[in-house]
N, C-alpha and C. Protein backbone atom coordinates (compact mmCIF):
# COMPACT_ATOMS: atom_id res chain seq x y z
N UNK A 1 117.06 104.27 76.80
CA UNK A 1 115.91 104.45 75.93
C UNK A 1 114.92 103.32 76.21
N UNK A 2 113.64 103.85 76.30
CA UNK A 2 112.98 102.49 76.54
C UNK A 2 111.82 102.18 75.11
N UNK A 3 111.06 101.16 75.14
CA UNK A 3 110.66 101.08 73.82
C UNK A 3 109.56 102.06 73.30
N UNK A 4 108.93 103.03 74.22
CA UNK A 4 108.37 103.49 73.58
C UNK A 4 108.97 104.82 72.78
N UNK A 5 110.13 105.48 73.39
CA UNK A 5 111.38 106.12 72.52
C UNK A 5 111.22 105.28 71.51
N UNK A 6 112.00 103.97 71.06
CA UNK A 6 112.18 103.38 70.17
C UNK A 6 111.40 103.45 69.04
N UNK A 7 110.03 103.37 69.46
CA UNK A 7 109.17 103.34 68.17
C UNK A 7 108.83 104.25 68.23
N UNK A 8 108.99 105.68 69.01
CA UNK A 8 108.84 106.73 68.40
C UNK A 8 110.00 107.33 67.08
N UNK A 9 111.21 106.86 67.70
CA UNK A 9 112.10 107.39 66.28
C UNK A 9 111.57 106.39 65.23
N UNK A 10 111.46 105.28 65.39
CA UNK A 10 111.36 104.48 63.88
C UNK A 10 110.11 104.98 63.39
N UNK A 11 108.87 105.82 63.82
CA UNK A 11 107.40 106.24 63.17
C UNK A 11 108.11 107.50 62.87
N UNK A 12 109.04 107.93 63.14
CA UNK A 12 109.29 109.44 62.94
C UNK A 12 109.86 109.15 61.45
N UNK A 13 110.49 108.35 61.31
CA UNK A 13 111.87 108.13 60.64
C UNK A 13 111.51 107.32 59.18
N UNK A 14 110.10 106.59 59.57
CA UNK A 14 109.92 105.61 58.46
C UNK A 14 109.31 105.90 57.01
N UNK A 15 110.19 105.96 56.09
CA UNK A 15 109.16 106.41 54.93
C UNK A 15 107.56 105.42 54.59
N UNK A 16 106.96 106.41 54.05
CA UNK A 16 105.59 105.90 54.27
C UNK A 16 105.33 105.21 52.72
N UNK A 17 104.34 104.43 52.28
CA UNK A 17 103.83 104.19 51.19
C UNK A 17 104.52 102.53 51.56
N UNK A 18 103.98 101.67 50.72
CA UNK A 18 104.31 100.55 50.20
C UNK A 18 105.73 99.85 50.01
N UNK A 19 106.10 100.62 49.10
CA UNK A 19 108.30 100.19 48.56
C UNK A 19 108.62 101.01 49.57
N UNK A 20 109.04 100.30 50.69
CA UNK A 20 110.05 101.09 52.13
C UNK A 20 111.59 101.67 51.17
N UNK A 21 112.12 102.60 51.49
CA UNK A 21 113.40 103.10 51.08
C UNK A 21 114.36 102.67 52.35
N UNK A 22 114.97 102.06 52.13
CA UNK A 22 115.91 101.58 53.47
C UNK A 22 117.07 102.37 54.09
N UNK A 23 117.65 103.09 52.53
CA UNK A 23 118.26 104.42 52.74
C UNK A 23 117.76 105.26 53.31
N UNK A 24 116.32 105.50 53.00
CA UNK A 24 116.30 107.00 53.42
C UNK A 24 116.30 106.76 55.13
N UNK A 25 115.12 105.75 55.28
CA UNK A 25 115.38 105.29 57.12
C UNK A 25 116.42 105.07 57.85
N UNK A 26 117.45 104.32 57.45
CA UNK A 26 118.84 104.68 58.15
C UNK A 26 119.60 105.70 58.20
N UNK A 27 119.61 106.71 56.84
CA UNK A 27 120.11 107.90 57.26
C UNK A 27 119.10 108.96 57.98
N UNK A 28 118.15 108.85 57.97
CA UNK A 28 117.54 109.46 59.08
C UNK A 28 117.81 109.81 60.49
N UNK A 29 117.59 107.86 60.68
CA UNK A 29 117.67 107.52 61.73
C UNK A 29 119.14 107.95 62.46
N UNK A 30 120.03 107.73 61.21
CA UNK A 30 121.99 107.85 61.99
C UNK A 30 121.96 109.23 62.13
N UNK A 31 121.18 110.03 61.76
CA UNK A 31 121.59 111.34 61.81
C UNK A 31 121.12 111.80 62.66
N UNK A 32 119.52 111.46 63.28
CA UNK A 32 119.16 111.68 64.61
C UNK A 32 119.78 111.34 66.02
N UNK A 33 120.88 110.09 65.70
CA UNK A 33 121.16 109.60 67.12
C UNK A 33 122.58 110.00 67.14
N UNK A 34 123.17 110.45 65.81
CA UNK A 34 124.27 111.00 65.87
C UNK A 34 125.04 112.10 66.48
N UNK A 35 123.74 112.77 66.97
CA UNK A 35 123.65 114.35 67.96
C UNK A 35 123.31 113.61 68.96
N UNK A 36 123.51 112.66 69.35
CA UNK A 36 123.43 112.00 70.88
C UNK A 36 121.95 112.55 71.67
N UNK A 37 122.90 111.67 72.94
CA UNK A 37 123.64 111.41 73.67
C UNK A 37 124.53 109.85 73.36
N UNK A 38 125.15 109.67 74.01
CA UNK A 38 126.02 108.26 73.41
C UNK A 38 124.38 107.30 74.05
N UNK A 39 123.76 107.78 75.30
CA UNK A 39 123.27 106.80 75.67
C UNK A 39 122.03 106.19 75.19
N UNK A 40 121.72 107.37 73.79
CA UNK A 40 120.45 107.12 73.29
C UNK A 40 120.82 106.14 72.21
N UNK A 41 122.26 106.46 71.89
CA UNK A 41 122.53 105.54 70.63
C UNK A 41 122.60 103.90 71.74
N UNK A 42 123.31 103.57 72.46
CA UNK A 42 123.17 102.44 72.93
C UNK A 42 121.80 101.82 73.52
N UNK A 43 121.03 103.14 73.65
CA UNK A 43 119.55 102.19 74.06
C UNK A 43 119.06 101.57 72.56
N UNK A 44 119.18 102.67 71.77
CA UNK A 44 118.51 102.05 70.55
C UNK A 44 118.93 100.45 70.41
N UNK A 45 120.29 100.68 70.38
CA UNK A 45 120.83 99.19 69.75
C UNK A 45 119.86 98.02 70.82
N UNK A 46 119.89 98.54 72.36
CA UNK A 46 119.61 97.53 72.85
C UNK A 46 118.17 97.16 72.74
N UNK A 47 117.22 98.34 72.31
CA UNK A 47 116.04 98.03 72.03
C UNK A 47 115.91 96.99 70.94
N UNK A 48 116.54 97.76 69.73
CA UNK A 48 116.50 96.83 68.39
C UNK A 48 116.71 95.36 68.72
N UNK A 49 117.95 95.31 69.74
CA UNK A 49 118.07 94.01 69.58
C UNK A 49 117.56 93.09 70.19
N UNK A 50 116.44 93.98 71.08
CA UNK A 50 115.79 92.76 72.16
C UNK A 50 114.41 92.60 71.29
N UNK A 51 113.87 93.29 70.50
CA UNK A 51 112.75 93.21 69.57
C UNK A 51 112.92 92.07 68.33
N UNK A 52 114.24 91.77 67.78
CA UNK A 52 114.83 90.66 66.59
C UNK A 52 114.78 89.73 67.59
N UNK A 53 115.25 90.05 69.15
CA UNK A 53 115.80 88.75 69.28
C UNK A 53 114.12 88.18 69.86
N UNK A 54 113.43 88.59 70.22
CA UNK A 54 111.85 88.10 70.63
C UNK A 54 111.27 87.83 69.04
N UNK A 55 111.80 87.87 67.66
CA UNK A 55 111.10 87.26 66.77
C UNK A 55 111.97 86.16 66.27
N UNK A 56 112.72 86.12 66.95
CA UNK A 56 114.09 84.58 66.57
C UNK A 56 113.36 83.16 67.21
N UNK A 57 112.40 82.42 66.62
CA UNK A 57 112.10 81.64 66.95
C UNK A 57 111.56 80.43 65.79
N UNK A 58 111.08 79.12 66.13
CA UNK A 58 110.97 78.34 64.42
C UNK A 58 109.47 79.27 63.99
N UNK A 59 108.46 79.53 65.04
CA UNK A 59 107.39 79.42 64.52
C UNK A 59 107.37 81.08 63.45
N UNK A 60 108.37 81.87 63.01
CA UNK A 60 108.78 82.73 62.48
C UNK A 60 110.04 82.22 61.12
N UNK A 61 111.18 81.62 61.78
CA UNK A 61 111.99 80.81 61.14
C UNK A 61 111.94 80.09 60.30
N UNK A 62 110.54 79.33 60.22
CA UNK A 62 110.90 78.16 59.47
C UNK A 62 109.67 78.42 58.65
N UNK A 63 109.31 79.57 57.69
CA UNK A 63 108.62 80.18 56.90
C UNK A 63 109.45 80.29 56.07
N UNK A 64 109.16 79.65 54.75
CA UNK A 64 109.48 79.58 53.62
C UNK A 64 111.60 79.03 53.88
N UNK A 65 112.21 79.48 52.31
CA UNK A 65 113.73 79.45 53.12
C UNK A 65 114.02 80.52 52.68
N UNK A 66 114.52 80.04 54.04
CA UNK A 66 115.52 81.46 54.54
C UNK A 66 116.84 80.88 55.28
N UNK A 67 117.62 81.62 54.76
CA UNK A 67 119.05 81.10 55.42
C UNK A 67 119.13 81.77 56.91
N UNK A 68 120.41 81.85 57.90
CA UNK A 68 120.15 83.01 58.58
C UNK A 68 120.35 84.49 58.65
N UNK A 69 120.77 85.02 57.46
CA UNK A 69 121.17 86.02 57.33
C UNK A 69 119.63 86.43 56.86
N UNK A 70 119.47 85.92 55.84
CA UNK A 70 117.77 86.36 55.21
C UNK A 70 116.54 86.21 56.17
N UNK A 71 116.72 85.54 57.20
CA UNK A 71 115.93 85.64 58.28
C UNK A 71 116.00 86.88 59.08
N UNK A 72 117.38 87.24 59.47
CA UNK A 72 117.47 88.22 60.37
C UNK A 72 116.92 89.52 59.43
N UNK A 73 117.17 89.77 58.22
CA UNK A 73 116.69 90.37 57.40
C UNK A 73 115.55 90.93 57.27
N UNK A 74 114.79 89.61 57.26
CA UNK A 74 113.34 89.65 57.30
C UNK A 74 112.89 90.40 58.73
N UNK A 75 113.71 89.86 59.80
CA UNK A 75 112.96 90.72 60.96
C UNK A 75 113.26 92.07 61.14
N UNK A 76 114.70 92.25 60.43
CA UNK A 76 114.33 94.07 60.42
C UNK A 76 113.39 94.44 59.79
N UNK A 77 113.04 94.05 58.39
CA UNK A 77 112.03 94.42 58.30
C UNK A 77 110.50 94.78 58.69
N UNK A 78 110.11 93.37 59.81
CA UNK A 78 109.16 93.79 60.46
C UNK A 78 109.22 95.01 61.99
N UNK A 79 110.48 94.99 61.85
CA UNK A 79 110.94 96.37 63.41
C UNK A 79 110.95 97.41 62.20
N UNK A 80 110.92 97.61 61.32
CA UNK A 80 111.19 98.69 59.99
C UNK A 80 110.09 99.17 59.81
N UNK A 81 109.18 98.24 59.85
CA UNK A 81 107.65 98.23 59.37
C UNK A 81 106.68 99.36 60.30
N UNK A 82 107.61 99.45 61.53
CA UNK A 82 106.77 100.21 62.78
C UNK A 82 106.02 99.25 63.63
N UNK A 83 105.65 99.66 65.01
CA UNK A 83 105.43 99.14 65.90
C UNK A 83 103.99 98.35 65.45
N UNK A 84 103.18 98.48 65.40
CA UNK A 84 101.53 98.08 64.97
C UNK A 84 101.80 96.51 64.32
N UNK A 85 102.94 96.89 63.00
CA UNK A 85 103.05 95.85 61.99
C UNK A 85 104.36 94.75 63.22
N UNK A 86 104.48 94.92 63.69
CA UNK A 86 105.65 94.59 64.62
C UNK A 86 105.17 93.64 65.55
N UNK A 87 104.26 93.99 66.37
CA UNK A 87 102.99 93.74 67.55
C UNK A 87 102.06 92.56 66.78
N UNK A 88 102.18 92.99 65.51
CA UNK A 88 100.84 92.19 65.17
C UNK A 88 101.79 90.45 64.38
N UNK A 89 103.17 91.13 63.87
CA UNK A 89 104.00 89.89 63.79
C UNK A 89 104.31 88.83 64.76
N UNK A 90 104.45 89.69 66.04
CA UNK A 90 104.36 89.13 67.24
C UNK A 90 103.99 87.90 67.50
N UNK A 91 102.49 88.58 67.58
CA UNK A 91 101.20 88.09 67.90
C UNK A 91 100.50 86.56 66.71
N UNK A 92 100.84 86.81 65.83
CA UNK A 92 100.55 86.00 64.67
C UNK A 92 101.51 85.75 63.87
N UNK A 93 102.57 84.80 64.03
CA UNK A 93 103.45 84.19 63.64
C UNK A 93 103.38 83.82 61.72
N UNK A 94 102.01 84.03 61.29
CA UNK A 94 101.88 83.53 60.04
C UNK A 94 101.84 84.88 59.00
N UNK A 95 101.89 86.25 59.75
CA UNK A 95 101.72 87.37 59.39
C UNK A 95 103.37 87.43 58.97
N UNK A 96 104.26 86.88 59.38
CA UNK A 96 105.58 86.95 59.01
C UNK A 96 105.89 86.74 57.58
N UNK A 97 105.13 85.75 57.00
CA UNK A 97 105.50 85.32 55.72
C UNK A 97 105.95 86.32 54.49
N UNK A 98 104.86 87.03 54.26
CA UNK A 98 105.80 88.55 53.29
C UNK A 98 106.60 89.15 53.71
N UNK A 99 107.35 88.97 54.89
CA UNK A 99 108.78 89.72 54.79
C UNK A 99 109.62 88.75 54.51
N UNK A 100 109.55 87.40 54.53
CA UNK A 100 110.46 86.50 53.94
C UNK A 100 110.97 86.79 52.33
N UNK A 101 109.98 87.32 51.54
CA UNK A 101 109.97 87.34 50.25
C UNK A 101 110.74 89.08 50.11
N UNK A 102 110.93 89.30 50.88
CA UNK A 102 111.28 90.99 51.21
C UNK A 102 112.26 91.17 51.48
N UNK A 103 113.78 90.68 51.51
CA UNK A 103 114.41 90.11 52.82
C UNK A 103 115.34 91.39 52.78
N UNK A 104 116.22 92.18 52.05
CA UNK A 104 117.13 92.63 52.10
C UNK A 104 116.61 94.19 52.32
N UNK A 105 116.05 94.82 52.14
CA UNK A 105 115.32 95.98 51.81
C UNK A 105 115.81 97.01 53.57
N UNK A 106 115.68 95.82 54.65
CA UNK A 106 116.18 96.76 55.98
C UNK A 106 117.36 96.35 56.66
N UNK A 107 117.99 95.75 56.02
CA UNK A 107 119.32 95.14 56.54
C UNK A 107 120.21 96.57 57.46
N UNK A 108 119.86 97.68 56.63
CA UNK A 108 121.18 98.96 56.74
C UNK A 108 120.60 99.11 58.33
N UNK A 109 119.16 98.69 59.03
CA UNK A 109 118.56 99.30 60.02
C UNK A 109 119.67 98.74 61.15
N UNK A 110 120.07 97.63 60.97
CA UNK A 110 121.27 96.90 62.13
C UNK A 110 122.45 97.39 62.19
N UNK A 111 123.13 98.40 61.12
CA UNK A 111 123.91 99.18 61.36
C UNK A 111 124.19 100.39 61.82
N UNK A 112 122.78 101.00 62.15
CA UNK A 112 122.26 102.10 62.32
C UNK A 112 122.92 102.74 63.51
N UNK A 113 123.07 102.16 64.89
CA UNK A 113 123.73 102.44 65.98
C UNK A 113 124.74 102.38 65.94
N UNK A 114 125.34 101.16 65.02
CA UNK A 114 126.90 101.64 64.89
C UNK A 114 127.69 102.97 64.41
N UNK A 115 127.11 102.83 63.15
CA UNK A 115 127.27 104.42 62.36
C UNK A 115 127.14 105.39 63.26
N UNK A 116 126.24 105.47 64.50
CA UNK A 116 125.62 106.99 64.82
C UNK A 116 126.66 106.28 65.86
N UNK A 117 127.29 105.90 66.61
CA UNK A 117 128.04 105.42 67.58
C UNK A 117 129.72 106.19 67.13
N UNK A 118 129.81 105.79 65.99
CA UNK A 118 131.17 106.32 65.36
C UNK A 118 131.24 107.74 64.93
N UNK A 119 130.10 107.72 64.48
CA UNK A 119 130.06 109.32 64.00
C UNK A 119 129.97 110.54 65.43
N UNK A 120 129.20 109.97 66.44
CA UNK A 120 129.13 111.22 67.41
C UNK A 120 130.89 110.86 68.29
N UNK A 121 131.17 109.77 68.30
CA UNK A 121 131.87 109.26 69.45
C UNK A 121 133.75 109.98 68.53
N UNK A 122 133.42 108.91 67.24
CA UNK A 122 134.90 109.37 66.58
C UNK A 122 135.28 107.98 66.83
N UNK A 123 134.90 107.35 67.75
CA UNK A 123 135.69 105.31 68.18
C UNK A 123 134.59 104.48 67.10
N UNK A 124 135.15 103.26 66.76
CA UNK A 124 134.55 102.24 66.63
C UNK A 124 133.85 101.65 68.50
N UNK A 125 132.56 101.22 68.02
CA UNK A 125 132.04 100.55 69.06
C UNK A 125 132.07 99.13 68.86
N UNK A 126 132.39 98.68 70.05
CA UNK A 126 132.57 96.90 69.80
C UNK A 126 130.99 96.94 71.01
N UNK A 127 129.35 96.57 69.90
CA UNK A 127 128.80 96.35 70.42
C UNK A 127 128.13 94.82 71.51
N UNK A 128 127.77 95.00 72.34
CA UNK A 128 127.59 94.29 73.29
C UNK A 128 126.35 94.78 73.60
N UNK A 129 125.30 94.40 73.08
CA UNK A 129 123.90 94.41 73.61
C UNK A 129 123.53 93.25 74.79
N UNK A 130 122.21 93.46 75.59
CA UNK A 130 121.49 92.14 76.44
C UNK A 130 121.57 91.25 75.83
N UNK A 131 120.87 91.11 74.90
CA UNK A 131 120.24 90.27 73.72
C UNK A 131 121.11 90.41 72.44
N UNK A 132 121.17 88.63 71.73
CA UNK A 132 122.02 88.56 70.55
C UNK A 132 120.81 89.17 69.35
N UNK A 133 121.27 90.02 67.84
CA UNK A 133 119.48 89.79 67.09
C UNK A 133 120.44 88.40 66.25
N UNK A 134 121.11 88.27 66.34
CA UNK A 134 121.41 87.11 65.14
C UNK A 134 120.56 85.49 65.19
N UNK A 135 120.57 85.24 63.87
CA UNK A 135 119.73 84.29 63.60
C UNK A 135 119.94 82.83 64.63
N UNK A 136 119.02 82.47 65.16
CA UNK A 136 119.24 80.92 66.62
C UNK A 136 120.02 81.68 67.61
N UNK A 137 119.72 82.88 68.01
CA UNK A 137 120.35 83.24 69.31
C UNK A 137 119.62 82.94 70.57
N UNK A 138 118.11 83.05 70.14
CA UNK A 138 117.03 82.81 71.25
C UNK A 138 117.57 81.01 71.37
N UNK A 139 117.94 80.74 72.41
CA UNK A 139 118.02 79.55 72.40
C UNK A 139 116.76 79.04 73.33
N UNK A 140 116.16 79.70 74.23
CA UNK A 140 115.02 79.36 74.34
C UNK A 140 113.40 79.32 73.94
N UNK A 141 113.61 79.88 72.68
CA UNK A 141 112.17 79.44 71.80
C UNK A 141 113.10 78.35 70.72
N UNK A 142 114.08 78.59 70.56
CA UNK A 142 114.59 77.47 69.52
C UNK A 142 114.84 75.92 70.46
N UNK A 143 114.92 76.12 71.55
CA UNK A 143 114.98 74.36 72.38
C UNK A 143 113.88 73.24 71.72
N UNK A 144 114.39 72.21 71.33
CA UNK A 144 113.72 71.02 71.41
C UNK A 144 113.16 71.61 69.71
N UNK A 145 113.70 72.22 69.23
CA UNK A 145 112.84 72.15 67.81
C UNK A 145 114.07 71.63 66.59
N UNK A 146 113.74 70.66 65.81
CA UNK A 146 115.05 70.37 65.10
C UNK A 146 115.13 70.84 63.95
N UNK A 147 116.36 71.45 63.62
CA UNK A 147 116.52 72.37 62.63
C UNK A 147 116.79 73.46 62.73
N UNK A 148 116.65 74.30 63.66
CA UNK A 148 116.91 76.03 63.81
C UNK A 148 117.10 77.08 62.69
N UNK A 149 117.41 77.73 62.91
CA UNK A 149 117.17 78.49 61.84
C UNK A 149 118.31 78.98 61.17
């Protein structure tokens, strides 16, 4: 899957308005990748996780506190948010700040490949993405900054 797949299921998938439903987007989403192929469910994961792991850095991190769980949190949320709001987090590191205050609302989105992994497959997947999304995995935007996240 490459990313523009990616953000086509999450615009397909994302409820619209203001208060995101986190439920309704993950079961969406598990139910779309659950009819496969296995390989769409593993691109997803690897997309997702190369998108958290490109916002794992201090100048994102070290907005407001956040532990690392509530950080990683926060960045599903902005991959939750859709590509535009995603791009533009990117891009402007200070645009991050309201999902700090947001934190739990897309957590279910990181389980998403697993679920649809088990459900089409019948196995538990012991995932292994490129990229870690967990919080100080980027160890190269986190070098030389003290404190991490």
């Amino acid at each position: 899957m490459n990313e523009d797949a990616f953000w086509d299921l999450i615009e397909a998938h994302r409820p619209a308005g203001e208060d995101p439903d986190a439920e309704r987007l993950t079961e969406a989403l598990t139910e779309r990748l659950r009819r496969g192929p296995v390989d769409v469910v593993t691109g997803f994961a690897e997309q997702l996780s190369w998108l958290l792991y490109r916002l794992d850095g201090p100048a994102w991190g070290e907005q407001g506190e956040q532990s690392g769980d509530s950080f990683l949190y926060a960045r599903a949320a902005v991959v939750a948010a859709g590509r535009a709001q995603y791009e533009h987090v990117l891009a402007n590191p200070a645009a991050f700040a309201p999902y700090v205050d947001d934190l739990v609302w897309a957590e279910g989105l990181l389980y998403v490949p697993d679920r649809a992994y088990r459900e089409l497959t019948g196995e538990e997947w012991s995932r292994e993405t490129r990229y870690s999304y967990e919080s100080g995995s980027n160890t190269r935007a986190w070098e030389g900054f003290r404190g991490g996240a």
